[in-house]
PDB file of N, CA and C in Angstrom:
ATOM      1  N   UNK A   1       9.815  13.034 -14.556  1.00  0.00           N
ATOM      2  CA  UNK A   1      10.888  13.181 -13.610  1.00  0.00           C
ATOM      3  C   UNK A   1      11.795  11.964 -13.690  1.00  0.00           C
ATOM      4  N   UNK A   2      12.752  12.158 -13.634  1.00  0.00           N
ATOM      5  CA  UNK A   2      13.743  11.305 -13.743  1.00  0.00           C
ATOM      6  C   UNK A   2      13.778  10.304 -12.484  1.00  0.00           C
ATOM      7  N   UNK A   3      13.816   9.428 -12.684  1.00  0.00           N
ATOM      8  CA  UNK A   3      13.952   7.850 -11.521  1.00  0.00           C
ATOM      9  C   UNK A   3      12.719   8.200 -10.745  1.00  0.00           C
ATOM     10  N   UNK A   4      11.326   8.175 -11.567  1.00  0.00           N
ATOM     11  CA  UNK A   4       9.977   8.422 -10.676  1.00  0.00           C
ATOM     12  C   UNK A   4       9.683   7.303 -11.142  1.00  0.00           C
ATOM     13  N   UNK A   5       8.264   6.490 -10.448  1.00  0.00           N
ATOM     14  CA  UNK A   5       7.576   5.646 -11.161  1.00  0.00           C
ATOM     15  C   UNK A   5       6.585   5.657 -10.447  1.00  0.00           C
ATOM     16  N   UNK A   6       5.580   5.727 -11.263  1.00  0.00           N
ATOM     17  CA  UNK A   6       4.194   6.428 -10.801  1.00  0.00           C
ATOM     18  C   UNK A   6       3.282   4.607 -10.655  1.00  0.00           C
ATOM     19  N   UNK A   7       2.790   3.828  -9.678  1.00  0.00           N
ATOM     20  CA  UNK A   7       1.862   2.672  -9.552  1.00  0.00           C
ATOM     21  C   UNK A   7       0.693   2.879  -8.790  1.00  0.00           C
ATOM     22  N   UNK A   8       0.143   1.871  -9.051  1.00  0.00           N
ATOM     23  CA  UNK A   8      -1.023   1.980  -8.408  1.00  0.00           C
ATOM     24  C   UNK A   8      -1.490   0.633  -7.804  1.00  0.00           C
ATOM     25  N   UNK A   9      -1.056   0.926  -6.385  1.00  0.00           N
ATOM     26  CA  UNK A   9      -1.635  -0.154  -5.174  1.00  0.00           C
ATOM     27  C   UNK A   9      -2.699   0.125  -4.025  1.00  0.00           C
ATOM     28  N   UNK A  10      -3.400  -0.428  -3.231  1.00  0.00           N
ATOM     29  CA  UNK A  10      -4.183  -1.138  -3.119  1.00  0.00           C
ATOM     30  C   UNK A  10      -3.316  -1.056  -1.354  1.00  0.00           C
ATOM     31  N   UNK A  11      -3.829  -0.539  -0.081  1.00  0.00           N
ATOM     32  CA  UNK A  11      -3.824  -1.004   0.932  1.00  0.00           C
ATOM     33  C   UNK A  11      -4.850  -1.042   2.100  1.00  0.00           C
ATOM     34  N   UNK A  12      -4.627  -1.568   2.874  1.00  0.00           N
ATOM     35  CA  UNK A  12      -5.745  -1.468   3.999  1.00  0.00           C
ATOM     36  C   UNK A  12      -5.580  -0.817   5.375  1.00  0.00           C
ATOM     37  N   UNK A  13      -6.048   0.036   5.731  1.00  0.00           N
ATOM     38  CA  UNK A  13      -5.479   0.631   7.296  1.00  0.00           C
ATOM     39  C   UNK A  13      -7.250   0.959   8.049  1.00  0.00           C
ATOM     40  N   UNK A  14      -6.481   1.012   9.457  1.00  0.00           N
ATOM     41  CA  UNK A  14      -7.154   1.232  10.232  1.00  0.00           C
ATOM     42  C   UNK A  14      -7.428   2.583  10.992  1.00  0.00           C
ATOM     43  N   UNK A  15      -8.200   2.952  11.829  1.00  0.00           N
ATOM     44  CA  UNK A  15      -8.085   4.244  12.343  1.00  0.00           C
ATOM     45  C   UNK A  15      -6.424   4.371  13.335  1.00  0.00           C
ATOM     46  N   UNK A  16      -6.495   5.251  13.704  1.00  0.00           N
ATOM     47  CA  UNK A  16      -5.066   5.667  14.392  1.00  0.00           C
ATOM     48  C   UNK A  16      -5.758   5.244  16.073  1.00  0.00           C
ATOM     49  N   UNK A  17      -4.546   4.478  16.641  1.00  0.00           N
ATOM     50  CA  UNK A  17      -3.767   3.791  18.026  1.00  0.00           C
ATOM     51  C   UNK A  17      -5.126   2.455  17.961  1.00  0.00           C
ATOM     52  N   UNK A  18      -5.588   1.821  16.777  1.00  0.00           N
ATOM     53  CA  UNK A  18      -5.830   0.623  16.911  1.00  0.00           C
ATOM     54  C   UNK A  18      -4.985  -0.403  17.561  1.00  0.00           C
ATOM     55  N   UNK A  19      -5.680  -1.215  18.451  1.00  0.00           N
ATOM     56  CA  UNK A  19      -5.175  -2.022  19.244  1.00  0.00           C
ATOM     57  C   UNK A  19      -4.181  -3.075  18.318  1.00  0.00           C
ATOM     58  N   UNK A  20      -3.138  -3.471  19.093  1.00  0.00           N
ATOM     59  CA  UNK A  20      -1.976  -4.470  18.336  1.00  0.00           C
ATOM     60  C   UNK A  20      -2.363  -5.252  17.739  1.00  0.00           C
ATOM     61  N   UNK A  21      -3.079  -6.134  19.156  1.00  0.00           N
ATOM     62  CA  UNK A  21      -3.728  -7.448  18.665  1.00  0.00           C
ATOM     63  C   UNK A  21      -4.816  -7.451  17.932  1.00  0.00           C
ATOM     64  N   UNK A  22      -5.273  -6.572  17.727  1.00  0.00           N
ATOM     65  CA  UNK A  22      -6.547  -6.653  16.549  1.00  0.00           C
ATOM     66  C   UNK A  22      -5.535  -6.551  15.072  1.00  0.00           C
ATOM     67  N   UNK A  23      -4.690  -5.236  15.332  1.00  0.00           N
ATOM     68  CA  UNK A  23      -3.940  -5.009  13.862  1.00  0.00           C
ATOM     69  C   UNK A  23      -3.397  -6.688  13.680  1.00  0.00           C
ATOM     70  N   UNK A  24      -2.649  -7.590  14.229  1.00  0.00           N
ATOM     71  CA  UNK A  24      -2.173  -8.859  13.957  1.00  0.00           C
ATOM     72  C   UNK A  24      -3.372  -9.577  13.338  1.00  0.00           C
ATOM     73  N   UNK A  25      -4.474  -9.424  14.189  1.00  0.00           N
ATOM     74  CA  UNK A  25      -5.293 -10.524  13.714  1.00  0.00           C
ATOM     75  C   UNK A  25      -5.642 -10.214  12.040  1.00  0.00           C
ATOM     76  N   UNK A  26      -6.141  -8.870  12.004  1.00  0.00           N
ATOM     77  CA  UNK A  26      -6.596  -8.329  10.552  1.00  0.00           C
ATOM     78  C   UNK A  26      -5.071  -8.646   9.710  1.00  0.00           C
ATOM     79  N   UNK A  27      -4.428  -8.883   9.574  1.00  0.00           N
ATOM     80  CA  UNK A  27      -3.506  -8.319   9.157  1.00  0.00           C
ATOM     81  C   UNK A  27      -2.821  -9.974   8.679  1.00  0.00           C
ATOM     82  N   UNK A  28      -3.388 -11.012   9.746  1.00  0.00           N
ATOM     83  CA  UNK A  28      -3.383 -12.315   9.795  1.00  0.00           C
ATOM     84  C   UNK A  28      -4.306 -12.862   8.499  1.00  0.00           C
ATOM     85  N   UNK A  29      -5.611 -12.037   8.894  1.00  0.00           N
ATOM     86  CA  UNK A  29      -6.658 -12.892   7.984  1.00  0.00           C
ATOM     87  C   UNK A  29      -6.190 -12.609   6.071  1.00  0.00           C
ATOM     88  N   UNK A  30      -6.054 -11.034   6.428  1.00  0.00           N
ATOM     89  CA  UNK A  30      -6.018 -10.363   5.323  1.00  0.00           C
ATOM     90  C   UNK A  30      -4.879 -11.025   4.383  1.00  0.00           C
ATOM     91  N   UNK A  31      -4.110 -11.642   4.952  1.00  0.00           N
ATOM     92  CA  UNK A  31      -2.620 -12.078   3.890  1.00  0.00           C
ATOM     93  C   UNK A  31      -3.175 -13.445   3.658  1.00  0.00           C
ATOM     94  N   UNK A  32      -4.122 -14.076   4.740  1.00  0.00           N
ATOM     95  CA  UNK A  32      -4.426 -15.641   4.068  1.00  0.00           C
ATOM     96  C   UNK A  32      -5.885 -15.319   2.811  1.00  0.00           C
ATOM     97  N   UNK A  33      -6.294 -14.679   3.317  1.00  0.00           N
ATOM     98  CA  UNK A  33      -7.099 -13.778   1.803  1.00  0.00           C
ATOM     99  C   UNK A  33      -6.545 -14.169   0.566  1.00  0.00           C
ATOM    100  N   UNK A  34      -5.997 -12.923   0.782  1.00  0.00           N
ATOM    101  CA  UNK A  34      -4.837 -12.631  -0.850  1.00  0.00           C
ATOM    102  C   UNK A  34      -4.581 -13.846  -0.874  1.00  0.00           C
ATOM    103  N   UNK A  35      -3.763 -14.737  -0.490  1.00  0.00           N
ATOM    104  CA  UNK A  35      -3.017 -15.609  -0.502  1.00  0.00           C
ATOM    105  C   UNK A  35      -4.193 -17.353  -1.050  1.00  0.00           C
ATOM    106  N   UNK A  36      -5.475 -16.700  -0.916  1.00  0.00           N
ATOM    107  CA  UNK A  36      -6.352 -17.901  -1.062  1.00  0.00           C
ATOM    108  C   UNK A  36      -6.492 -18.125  -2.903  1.00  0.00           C
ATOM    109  N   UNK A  37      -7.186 -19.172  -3.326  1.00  0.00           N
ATOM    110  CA  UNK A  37      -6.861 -19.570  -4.624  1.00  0.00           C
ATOM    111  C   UNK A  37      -7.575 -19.084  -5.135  1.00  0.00           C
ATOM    112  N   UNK A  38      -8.827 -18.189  -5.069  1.00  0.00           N
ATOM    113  CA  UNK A  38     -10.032 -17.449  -5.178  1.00  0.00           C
ATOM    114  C   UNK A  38      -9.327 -15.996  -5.662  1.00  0.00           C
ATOM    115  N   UNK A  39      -8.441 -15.399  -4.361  1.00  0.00           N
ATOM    116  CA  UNK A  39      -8.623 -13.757  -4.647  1.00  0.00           C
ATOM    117  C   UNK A  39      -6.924 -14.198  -5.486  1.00  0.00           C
ATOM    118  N   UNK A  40      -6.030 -14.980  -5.623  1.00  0.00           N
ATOM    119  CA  UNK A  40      -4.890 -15.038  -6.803  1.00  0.00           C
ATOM    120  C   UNK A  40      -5.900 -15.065  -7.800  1.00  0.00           C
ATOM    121  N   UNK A  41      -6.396 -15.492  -8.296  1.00  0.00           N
ATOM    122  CA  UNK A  41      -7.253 -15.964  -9.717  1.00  0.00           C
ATOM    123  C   UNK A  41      -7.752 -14.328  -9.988  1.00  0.00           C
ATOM    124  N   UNK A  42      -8.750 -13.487  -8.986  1.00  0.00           N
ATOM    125  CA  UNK A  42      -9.126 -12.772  -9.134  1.00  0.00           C
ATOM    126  C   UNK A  42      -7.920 -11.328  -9.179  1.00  0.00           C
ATOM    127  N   UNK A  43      -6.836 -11.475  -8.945  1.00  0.00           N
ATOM    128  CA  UNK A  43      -5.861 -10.131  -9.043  1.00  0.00           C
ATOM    129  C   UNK A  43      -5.128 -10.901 -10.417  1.00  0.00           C
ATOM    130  N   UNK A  44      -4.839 -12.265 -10.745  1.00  0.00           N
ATOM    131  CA  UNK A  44      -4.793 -12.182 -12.174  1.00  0.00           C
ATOM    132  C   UNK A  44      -5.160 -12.012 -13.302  1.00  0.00           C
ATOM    133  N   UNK A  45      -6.842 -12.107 -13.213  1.00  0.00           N
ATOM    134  CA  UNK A  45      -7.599 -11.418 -14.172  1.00  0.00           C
ATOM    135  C   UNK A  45      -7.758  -9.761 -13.961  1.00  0.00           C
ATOM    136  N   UNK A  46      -7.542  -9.397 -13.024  1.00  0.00           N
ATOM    137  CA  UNK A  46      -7.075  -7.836 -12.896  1.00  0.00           C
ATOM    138  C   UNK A  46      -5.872  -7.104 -13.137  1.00  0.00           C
ATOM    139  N   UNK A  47      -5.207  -8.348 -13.723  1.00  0.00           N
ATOM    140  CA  UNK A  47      -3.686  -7.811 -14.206  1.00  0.00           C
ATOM    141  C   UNK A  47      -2.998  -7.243 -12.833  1.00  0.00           C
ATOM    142  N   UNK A  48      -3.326  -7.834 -11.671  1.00  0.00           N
ATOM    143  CA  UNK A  48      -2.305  -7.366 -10.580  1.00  0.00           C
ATOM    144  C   UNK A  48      -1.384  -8.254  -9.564  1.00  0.00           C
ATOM    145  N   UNK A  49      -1.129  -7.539  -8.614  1.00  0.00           N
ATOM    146  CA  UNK A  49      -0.253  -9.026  -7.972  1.00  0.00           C
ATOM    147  C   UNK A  49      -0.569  -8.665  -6.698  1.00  0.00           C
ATOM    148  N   UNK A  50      -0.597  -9.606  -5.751  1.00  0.00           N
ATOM    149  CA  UNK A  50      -1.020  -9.636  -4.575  1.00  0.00           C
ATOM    150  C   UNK A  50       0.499  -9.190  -3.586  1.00  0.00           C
ATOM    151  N   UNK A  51       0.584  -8.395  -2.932  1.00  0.00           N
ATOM    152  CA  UNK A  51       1.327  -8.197  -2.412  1.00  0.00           C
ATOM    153  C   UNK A  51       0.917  -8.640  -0.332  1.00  0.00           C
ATOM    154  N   UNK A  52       1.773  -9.318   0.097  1.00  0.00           N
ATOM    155  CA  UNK A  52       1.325  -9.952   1.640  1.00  0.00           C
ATOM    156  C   UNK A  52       2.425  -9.266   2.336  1.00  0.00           C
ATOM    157  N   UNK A  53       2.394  -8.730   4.146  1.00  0.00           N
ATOM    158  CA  UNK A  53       3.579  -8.615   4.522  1.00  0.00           C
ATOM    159  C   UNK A  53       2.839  -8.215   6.223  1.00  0.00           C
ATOM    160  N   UNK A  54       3.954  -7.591   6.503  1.00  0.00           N
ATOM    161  CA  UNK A  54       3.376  -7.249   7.874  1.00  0.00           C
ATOM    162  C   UNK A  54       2.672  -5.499   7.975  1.00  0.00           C
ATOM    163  N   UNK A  55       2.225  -5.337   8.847  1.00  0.00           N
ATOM    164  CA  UNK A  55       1.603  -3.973   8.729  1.00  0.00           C
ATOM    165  C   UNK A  55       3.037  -2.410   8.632  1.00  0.00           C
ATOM    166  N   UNK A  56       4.209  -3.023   9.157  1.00  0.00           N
ATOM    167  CA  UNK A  56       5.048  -2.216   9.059  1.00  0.00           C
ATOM    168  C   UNK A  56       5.653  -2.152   7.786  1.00  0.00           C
ATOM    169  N   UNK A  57       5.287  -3.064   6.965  1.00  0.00           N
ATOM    170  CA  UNK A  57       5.787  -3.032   5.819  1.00  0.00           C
ATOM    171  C   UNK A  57       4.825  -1.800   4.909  1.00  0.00           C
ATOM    172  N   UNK A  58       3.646  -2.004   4.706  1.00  0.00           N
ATOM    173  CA  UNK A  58       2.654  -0.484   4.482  1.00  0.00           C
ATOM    174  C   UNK A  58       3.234   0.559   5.158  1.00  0.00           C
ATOM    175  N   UNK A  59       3.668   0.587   6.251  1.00  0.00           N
ATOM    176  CA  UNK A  59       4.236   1.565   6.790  1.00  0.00           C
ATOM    177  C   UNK A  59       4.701   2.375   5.844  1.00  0.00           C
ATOM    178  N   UNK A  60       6.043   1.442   5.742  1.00  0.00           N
ATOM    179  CA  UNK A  60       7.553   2.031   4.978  1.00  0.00           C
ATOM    180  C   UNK A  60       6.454   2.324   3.873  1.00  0.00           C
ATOM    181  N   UNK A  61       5.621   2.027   2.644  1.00  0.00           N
ATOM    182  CA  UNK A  61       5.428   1.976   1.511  1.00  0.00           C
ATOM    183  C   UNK A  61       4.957   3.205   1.129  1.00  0.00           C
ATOM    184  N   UNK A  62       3.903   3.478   2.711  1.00  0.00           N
ATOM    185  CA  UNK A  62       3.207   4.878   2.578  1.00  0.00           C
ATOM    186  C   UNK A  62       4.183   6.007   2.870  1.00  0.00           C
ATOM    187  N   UNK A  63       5.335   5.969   3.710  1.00  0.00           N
ATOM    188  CA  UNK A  63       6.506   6.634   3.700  1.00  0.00           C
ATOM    189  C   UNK A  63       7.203   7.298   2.163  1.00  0.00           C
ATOM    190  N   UNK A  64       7.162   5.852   1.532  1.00  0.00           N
ATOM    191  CA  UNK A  64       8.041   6.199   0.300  1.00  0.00           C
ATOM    192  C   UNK A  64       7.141   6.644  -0.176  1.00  0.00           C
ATOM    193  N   UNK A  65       5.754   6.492  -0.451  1.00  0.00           N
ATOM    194  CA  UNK A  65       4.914   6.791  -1.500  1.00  0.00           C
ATOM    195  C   UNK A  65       4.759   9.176  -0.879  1.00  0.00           C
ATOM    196  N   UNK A  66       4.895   9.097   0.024  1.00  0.00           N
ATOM    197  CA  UNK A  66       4.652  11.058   0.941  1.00  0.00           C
ATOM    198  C   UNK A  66       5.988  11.468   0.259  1.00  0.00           C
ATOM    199  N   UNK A  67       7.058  10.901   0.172  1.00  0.00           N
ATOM    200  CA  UNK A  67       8.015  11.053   0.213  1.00  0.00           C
ATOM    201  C   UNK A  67       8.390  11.236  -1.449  1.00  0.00           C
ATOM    202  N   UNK A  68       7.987  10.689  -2.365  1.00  0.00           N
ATOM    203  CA  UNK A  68       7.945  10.826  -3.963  1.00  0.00           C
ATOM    204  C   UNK A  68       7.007  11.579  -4.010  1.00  0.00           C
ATOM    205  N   UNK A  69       5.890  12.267  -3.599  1.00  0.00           N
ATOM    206  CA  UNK A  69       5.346  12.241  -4.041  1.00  0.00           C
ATOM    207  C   UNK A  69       5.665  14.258  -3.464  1.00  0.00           C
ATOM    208  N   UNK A  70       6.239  14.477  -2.575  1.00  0.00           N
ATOM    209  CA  UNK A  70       6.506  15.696  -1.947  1.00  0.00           C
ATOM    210  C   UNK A  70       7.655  15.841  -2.978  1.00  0.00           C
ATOM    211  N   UNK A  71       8.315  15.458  -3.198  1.00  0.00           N
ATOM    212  CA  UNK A  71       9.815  15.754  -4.441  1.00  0.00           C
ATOM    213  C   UNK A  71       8.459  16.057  -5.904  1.00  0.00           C
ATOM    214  N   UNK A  72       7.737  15.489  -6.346  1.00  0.00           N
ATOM    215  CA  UNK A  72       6.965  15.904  -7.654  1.00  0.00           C
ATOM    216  C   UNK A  72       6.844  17.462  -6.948  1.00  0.00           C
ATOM    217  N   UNK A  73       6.010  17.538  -6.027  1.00  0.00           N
ATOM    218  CA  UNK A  73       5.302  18.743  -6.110  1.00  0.00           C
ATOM    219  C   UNK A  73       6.782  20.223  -5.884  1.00  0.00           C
ATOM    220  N   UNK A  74       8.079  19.693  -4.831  1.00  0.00           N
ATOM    221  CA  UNK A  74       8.869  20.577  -4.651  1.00  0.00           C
ATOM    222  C   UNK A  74       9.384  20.803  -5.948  1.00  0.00           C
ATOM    223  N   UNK A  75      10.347  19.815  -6.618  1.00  0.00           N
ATOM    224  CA  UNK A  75      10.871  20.022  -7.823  1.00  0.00           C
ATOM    225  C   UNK A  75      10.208  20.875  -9.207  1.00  0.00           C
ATOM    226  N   UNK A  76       8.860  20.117  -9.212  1.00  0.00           N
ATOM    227  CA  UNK A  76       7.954  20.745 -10.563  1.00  0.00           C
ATOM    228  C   UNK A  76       7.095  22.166  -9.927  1.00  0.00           C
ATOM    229  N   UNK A  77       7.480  22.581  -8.692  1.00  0.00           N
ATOM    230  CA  UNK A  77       7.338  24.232  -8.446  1.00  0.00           C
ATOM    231  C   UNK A  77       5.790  24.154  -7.936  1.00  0.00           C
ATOM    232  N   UNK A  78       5.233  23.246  -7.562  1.00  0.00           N
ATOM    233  CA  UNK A  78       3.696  22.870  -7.777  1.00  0.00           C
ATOM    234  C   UNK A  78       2.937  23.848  -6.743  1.00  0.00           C
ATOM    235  N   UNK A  79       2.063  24.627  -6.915  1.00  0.00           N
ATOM    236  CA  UNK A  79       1.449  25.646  -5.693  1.00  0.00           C
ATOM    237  C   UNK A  79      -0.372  24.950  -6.214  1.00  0.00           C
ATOM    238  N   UNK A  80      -0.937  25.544  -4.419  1.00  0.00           N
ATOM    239  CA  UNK A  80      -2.276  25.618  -4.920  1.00  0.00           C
ATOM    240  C   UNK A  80      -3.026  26.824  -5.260  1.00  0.00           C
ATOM    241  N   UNK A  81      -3.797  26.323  -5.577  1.00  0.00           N
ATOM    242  CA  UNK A  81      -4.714  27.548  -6.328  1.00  0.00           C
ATOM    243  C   UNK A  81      -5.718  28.140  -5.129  1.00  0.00           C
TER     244      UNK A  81
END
């Protein structure tokens, strides 16, 4: 398909109407994680990149990702069996 690009990432979520302040805290630890000199070393020998942000940012990502991924199946005629 033209202007598709098919990747493969890596996120973390919680059950649905998790509390704020818990999502901040996880969401706190989880970027100083990635961000530690341990798990960089370990997503560069995995050939990947650490991506950090706020939880609304997964938001949008999982948005775009329903959203490409509903155009494959409308466009290429896709039914189930």
């Amino acid at each position: 398909m033209k202007d598709f690009t098919v990747e493969t990432w890596w996120g973390i979520v919680g059950p649905a109407q998790l509390p704020a302040d818990i999502v901040a805290k996880l969401n706190t630890a989880i970027n100083a994680s990635a961000q530690s000199p341990e798990m960089k070393k370990r997503f560069v020998d995995e050939g990947a990149d650490a991506f950090v942000g706020k939880p609304e940012d997964l938001g949008a990502q999982l948005t775009r990702e329903l959203e490409g991924w509903k155009r494959v199946v409308r466009e290429g005629g896709l039914k189930i069996d």
